[in-house]
PDB file of N, CA and C in Angstrom:
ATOM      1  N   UNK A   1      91.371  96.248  92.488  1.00  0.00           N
ATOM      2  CA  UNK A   1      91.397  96.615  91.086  1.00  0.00           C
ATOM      3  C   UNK A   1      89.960  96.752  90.595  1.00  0.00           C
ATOM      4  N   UNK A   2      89.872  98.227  90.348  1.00  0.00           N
ATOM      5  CA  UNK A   2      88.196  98.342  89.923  1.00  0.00           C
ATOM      6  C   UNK A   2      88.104  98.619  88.658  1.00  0.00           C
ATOM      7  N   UNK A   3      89.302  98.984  88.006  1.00  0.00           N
ATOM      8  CA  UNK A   3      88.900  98.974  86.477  1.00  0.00           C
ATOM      9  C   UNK A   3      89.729  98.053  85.905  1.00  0.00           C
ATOM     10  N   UNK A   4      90.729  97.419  86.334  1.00  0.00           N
ATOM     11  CA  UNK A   4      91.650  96.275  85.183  1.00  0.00           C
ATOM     12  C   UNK A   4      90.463  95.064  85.295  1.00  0.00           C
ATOM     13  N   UNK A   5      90.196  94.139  84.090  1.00  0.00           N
ATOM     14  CA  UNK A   5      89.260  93.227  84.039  1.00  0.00           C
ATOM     15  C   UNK A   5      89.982  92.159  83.140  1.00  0.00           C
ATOM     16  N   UNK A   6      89.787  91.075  83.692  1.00  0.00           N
ATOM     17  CA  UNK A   6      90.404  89.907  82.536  1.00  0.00           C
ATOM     18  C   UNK A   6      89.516  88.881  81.844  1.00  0.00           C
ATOM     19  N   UNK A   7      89.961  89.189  80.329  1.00  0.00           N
ATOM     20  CA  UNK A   7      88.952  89.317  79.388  1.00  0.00           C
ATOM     21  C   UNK A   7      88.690  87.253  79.409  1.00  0.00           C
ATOM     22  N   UNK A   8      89.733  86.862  79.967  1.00  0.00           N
ATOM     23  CA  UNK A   8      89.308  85.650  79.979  1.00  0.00           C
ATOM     24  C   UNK A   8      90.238  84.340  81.258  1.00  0.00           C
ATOM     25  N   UNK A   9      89.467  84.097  82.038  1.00  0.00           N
ATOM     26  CA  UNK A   9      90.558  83.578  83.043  1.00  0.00           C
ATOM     27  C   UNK A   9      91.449  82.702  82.810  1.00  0.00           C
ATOM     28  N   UNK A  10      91.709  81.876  81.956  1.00  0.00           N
ATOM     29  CA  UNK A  10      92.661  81.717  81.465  1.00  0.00           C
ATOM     30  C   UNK A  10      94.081  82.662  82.118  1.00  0.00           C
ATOM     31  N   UNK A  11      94.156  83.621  81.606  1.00  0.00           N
ATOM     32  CA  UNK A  11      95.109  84.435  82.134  1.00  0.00           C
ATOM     33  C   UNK A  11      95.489  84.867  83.345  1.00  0.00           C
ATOM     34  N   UNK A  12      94.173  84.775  83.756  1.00  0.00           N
ATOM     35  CA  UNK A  12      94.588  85.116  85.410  1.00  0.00           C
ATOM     36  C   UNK A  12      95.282  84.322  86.316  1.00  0.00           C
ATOM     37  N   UNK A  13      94.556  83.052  85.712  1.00  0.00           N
ATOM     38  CA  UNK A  13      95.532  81.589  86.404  1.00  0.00           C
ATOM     39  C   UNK A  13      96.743  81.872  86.195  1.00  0.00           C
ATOM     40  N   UNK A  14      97.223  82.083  84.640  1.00  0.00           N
ATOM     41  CA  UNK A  14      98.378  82.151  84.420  1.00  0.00           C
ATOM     42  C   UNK A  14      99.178  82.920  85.211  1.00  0.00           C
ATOM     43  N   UNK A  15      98.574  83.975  85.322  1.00  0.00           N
ATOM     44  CA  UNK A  15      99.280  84.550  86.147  1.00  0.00           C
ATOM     45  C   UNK A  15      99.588  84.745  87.712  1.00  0.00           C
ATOM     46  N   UNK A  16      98.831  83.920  88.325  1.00  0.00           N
ATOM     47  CA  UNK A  16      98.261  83.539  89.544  1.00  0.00           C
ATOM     48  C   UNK A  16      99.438  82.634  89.780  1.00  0.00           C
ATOM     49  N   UNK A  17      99.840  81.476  88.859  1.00  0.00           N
ATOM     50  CA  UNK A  17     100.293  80.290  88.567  1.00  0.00           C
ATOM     51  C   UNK A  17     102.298  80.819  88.535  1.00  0.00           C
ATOM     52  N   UNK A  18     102.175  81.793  88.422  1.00  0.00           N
ATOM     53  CA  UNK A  18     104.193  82.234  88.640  1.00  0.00           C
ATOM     54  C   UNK A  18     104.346  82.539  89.821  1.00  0.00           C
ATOM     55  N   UNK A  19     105.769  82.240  90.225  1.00  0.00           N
ATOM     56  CA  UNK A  19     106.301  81.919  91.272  1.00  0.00           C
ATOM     57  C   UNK A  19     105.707  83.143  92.513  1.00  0.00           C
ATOM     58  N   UNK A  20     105.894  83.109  93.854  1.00  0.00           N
ATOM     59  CA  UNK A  20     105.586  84.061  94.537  1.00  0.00           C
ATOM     60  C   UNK A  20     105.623  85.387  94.292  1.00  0.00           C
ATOM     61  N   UNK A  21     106.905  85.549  94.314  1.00  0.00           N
ATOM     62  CA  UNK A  21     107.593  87.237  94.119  1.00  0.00           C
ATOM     63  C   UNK A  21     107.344  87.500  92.733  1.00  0.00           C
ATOM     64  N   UNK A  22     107.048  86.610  92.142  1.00  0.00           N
ATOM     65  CA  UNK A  22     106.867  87.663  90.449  1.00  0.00           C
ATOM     66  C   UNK A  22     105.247  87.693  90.307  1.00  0.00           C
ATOM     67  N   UNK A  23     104.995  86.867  91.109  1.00  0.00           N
ATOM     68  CA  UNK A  23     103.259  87.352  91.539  1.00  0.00           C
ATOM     69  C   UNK A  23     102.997  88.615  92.188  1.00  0.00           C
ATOM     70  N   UNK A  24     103.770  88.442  93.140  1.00  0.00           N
ATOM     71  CA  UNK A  24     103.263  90.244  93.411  1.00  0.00           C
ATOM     72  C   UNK A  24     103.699  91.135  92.806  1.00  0.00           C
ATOM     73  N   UNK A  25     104.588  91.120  92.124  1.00  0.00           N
ATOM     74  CA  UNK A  25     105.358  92.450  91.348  1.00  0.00           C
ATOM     75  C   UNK A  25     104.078  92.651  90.051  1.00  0.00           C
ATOM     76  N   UNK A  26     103.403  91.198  89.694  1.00  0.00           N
ATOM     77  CA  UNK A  26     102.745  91.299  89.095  1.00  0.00           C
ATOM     78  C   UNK A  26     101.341  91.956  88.821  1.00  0.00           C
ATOM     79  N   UNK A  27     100.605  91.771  90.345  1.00  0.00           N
ATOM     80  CA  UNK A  27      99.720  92.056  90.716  1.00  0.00           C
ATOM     81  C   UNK A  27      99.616  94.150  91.410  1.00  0.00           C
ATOM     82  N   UNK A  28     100.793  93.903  91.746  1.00  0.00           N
ATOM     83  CA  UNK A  28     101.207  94.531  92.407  1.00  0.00           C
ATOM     84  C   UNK A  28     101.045  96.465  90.961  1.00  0.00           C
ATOM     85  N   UNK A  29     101.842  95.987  89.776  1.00  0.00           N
ATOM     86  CA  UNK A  29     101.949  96.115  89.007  1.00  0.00           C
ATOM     87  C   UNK A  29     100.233  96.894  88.376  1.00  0.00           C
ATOM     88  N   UNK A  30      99.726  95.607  88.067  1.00  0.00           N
ATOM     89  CA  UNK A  30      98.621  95.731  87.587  1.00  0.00           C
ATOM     90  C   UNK A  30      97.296  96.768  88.874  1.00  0.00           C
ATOM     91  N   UNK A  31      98.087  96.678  90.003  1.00  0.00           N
ATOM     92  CA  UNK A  31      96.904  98.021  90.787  1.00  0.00           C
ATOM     93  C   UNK A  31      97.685  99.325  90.674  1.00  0.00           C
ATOM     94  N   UNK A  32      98.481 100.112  90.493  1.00  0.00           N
ATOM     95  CA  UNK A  32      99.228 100.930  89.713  1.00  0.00           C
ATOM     96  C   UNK A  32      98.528 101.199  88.317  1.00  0.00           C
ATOM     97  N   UNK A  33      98.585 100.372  87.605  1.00  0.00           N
ATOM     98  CA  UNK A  33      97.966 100.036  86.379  1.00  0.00           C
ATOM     99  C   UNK A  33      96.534 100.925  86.289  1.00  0.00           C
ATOM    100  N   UNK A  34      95.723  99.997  87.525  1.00  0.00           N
ATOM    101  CA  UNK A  34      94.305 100.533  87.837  1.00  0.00           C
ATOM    102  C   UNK A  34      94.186 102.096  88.192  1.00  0.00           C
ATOM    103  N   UNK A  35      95.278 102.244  88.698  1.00  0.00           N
ATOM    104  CA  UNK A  35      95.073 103.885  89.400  1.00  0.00           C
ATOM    105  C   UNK A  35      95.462 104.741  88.530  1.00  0.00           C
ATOM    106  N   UNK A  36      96.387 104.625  87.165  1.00  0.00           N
ATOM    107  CA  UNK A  36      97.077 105.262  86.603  1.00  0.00           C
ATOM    108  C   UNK A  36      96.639 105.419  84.493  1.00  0.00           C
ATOM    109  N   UNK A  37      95.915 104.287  84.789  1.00  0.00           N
ATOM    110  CA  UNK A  37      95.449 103.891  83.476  1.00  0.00           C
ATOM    111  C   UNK A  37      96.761 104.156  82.423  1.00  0.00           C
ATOM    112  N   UNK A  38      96.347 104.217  81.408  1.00  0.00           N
ATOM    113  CA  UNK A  38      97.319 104.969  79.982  1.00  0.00           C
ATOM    114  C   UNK A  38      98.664 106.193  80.602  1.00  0.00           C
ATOM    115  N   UNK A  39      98.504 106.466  81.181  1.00  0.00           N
ATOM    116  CA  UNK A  39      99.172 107.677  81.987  1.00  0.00           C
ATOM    117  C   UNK A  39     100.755 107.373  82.612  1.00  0.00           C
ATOM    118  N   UNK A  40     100.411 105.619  82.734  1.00  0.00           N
ATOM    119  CA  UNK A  40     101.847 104.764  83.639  1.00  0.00           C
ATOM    120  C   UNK A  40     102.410 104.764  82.420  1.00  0.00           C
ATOM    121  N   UNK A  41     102.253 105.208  81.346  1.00  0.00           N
ATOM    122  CA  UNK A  41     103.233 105.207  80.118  1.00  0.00           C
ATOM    123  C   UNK A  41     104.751 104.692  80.479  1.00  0.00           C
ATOM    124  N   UNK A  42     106.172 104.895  79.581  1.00  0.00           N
ATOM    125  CA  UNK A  42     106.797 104.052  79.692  1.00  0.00           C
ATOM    126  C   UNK A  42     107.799 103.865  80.570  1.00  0.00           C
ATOM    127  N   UNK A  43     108.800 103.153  80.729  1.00  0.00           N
ATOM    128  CA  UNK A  43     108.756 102.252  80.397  1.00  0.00           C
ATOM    129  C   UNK A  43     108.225 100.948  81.161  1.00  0.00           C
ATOM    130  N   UNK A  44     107.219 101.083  81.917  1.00  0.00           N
ATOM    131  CA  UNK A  44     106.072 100.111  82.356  1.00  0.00           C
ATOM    132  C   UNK A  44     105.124  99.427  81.055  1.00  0.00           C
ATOM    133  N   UNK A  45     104.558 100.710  80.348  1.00  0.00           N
ATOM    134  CA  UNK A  45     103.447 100.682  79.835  1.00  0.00           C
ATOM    135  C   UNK A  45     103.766 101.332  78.433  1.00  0.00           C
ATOM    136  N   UNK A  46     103.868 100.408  77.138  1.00  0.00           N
ATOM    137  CA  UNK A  46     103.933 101.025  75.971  1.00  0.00           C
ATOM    138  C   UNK A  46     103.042 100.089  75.262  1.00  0.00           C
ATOM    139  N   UNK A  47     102.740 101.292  74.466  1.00  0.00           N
ATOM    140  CA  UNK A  47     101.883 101.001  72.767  1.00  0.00           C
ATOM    141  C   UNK A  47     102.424  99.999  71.963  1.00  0.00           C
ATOM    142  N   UNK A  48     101.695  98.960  71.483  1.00  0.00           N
ATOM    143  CA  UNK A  48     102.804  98.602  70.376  1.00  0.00           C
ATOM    144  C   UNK A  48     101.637  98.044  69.424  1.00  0.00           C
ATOM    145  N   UNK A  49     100.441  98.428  69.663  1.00  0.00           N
ATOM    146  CA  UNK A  49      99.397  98.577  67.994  1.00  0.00           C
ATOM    147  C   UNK A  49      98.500  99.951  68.217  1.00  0.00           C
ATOM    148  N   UNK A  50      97.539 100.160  67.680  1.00  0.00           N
ATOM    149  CA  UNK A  50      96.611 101.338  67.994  1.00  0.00           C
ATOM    150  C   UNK A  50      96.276 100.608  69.086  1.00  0.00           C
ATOM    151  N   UNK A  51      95.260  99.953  69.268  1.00  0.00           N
ATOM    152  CA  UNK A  51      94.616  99.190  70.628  1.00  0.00           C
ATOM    153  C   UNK A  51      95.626  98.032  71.699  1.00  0.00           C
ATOM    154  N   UNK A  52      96.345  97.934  71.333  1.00  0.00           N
ATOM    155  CA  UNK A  52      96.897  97.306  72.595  1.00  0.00           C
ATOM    156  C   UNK A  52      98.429  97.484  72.923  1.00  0.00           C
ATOM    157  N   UNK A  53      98.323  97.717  74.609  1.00  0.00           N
ATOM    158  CA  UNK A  53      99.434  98.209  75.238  1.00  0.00           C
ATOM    159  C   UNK A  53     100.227  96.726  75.671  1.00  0.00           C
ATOM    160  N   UNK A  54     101.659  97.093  75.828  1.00  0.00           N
ATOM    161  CA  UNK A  54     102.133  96.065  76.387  1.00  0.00           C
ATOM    162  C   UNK A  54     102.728  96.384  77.782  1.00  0.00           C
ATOM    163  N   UNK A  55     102.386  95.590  79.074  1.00  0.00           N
ATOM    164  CA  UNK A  55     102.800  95.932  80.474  1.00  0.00           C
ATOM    165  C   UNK A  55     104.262  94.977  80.852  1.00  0.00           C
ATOM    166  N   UNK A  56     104.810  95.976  81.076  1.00  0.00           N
ATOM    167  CA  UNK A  56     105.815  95.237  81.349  1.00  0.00           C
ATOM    168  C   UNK A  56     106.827  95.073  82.573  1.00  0.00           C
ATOM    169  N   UNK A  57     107.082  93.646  82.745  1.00  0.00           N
ATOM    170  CA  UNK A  57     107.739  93.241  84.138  1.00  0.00           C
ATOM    171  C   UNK A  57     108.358  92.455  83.506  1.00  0.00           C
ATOM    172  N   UNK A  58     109.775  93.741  84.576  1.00  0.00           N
ATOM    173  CA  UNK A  58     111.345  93.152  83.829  1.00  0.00           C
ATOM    174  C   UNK A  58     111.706  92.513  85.502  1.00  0.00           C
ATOM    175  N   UNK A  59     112.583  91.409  85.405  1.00  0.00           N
ATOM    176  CA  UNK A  59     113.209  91.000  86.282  1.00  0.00           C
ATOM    177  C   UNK A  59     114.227  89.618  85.896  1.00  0.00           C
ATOM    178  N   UNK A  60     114.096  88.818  86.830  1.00  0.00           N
ATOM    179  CA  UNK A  60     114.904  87.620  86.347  1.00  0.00           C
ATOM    180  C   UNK A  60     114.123  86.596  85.206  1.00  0.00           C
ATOM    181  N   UNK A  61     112.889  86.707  85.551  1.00  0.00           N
ATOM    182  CA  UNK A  61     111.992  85.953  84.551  1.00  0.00           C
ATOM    183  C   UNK A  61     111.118  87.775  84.267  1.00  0.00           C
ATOM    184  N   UNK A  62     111.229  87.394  83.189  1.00  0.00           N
ATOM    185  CA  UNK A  62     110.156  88.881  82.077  1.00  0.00           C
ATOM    186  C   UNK A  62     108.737  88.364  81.816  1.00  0.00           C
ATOM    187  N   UNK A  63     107.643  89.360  82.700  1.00  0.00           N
ATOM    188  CA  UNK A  63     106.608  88.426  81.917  1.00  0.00           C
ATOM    189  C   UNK A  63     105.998  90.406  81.281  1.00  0.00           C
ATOM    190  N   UNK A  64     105.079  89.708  80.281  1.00  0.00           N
ATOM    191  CA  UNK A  64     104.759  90.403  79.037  1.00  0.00           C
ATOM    192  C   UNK A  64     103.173  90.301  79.442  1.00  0.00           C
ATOM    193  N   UNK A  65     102.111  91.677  79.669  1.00  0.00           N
ATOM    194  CA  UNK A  65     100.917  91.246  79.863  1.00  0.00           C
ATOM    195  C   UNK A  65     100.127  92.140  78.625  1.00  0.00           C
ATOM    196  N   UNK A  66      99.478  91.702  77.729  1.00  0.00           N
ATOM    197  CA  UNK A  66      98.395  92.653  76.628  1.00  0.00           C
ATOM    198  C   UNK A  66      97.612  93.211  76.921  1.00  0.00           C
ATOM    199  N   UNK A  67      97.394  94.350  76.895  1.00  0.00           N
ATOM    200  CA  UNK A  67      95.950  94.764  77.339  1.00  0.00           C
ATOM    201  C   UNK A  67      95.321  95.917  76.155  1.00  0.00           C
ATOM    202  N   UNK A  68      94.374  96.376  76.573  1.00  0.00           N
ATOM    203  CA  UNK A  68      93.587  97.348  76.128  1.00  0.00           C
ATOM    204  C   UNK A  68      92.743  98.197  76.325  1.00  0.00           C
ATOM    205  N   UNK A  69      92.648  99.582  76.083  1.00  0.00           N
ATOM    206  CA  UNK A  69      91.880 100.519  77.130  1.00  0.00           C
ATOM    207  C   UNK A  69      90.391 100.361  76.215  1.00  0.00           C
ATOM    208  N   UNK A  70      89.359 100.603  77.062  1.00  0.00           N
ATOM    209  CA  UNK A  70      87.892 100.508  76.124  1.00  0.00           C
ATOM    210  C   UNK A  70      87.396 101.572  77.071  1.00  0.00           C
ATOM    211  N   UNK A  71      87.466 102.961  77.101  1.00  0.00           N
ATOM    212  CA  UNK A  71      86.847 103.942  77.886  1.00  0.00           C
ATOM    213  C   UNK A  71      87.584 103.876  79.081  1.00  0.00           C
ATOM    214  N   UNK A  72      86.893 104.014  80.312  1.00  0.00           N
ATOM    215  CA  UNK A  72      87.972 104.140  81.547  1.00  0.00           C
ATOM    216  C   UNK A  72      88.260 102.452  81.899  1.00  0.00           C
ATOM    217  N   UNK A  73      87.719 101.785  81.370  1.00  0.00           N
ATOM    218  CA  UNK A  73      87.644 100.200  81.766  1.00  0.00           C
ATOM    219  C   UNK A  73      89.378  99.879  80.642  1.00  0.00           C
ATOM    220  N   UNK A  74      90.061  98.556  81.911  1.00  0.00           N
ATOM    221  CA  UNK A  74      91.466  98.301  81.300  1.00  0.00           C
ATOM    222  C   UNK A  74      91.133  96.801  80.834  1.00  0.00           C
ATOM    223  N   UNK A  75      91.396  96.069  80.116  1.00  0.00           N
ATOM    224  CA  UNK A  75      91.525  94.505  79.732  1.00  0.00           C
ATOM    225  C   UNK A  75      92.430  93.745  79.816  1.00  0.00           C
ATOM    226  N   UNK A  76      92.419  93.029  80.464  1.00  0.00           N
ATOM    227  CA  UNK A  76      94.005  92.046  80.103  1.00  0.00           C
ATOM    228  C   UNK A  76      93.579  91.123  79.251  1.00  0.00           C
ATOM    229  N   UNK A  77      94.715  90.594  78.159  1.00  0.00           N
ATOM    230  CA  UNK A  77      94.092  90.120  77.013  1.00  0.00           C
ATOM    231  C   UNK A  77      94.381  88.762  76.906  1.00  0.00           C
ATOM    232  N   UNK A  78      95.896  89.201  77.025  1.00  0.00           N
ATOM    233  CA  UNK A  78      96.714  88.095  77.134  1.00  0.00           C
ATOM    234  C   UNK A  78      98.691  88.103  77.989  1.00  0.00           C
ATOM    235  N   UNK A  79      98.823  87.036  78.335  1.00  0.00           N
ATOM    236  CA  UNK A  79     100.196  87.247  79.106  1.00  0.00           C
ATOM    237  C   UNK A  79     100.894  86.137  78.669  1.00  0.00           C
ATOM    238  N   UNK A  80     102.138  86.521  78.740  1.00  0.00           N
ATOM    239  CA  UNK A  80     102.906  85.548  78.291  1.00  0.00           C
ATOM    240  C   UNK A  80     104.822  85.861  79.454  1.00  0.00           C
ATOM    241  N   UNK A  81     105.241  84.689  79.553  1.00  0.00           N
ATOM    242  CA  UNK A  81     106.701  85.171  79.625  1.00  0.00           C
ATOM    243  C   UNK A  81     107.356  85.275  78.699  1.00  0.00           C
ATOM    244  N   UNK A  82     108.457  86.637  78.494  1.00  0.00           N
ATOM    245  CA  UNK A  82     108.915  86.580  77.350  1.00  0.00           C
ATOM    246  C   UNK A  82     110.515  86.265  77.547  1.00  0.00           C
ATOM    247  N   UNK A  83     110.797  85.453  76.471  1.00  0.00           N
ATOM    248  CA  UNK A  83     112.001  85.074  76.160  1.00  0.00           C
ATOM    249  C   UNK A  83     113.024  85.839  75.117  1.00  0.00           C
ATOM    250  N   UNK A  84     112.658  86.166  74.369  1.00  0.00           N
ATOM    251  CA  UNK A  84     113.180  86.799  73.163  1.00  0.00           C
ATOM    252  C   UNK A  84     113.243  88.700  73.140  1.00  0.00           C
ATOM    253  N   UNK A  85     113.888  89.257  72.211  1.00  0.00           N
ATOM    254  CA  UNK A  85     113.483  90.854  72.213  1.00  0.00           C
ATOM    255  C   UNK A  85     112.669  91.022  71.734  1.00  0.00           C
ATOM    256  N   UNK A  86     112.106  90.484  70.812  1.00  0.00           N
ATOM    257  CA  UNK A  86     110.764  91.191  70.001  1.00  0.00           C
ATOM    258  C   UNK A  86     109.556  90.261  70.536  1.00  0.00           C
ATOM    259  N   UNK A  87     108.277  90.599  70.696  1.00  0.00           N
ATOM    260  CA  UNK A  87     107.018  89.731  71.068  1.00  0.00           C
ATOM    261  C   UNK A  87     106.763  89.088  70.204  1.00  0.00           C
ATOM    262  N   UNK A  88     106.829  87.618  70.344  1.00  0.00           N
ATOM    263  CA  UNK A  88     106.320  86.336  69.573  1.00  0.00           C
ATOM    264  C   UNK A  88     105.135  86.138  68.606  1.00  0.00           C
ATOM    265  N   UNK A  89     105.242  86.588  67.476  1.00  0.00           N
ATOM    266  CA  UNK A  89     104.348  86.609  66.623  1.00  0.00           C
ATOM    267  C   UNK A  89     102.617  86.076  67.298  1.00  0.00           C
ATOM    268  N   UNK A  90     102.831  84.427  67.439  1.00  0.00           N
ATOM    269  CA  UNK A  90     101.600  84.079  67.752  1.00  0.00           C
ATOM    270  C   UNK A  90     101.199  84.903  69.361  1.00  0.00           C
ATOM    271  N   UNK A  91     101.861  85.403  69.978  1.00  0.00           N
ATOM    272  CA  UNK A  91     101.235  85.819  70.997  1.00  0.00           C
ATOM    273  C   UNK A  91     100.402  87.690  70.795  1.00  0.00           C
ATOM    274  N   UNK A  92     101.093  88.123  69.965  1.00  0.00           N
ATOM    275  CA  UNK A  92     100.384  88.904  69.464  1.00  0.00           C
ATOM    276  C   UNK A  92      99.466  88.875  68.737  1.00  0.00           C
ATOM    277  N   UNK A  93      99.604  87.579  67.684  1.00  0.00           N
ATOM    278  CA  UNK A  93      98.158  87.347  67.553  1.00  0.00           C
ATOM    279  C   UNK A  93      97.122  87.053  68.272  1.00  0.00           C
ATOM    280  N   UNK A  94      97.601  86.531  69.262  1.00  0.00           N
ATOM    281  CA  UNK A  94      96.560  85.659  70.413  1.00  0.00           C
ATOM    282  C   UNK A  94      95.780  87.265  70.772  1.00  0.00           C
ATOM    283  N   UNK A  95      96.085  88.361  71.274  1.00  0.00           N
ATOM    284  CA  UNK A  95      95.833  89.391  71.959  1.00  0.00           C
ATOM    285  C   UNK A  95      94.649  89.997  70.705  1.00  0.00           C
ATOM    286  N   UNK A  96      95.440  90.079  69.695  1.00  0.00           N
ATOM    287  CA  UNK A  96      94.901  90.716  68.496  1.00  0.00           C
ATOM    288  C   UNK A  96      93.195  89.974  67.956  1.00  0.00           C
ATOM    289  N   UNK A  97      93.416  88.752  68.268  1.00  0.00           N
ATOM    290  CA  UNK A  97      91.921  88.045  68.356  1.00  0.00           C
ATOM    291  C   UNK A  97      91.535  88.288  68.697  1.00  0.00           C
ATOM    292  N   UNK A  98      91.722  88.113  70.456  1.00  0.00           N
ATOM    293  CA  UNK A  98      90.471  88.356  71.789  1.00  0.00           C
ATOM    294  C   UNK A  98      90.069  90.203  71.483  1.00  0.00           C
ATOM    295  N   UNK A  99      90.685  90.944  70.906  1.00  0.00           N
ATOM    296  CA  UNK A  99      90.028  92.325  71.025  1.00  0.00           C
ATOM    297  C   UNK A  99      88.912  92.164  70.109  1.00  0.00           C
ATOM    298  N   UNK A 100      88.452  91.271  69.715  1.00  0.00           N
ATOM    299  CA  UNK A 100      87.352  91.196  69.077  1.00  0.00           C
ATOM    300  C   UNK A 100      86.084  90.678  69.882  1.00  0.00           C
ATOM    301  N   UNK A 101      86.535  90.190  71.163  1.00  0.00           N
ATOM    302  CA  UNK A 101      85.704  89.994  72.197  1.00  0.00           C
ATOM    303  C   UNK A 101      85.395  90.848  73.255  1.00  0.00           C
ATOM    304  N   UNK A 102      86.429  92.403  73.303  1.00  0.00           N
ATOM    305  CA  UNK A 102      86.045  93.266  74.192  1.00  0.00           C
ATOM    306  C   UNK A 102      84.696  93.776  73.754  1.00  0.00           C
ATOM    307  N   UNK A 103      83.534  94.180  75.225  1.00  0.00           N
ATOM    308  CA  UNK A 103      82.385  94.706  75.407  1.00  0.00           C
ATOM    309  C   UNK A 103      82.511  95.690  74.370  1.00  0.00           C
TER     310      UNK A 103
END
């Protein structure tokens, strides 16, 4: 992965940190991601502010990853598993902060 970057490791653990197989779907996921940028549109990859996309991995456990494009460079912002249909207020905030820390 030469352009996805994580804006804070925190997340990476996190995501490092789920079970085997939803690790690679994850990872797996996110180099696709790298090769395809904005382009893997949906339903992988949707908009859901001006600046940040939501990646998504559906399976038995759903995890939810934030990101954001800044030129050809991708961010991961923040990840979460999601439980619910709509994204969890504070976790969108969480994402909506850190873009104040992209380069």
């Amino acid at each position: 992965m030469n352009r996805v970057k994580f804006l804070r490791d925190d997340t990476y653990v996190f995501l490092k940190s789920l079970n085997l197989n939803l690790a690679i779907k994850v990872f797996g996921l996110l180099e696709i991601l790298d090769e395809l940028g904005v382009h893997l549109g949906p339903p992988k990859l949707k908009k859901i502010t001006k600046e940040i996309y939501e990646l998504r991995i559906v399976g038995k456990t759903s995890v939810r990853i934030l990101c954001s494009f800044v030129g050809s460079e991708m961010y991961i912002l923040h990840a979460f598993i999601k439980k619910s249909q709509k994204i969890p207020r504070k976790e969108l905030e969480t994402a909506v902060h850190r873009l104040r820390y992209l380069p």
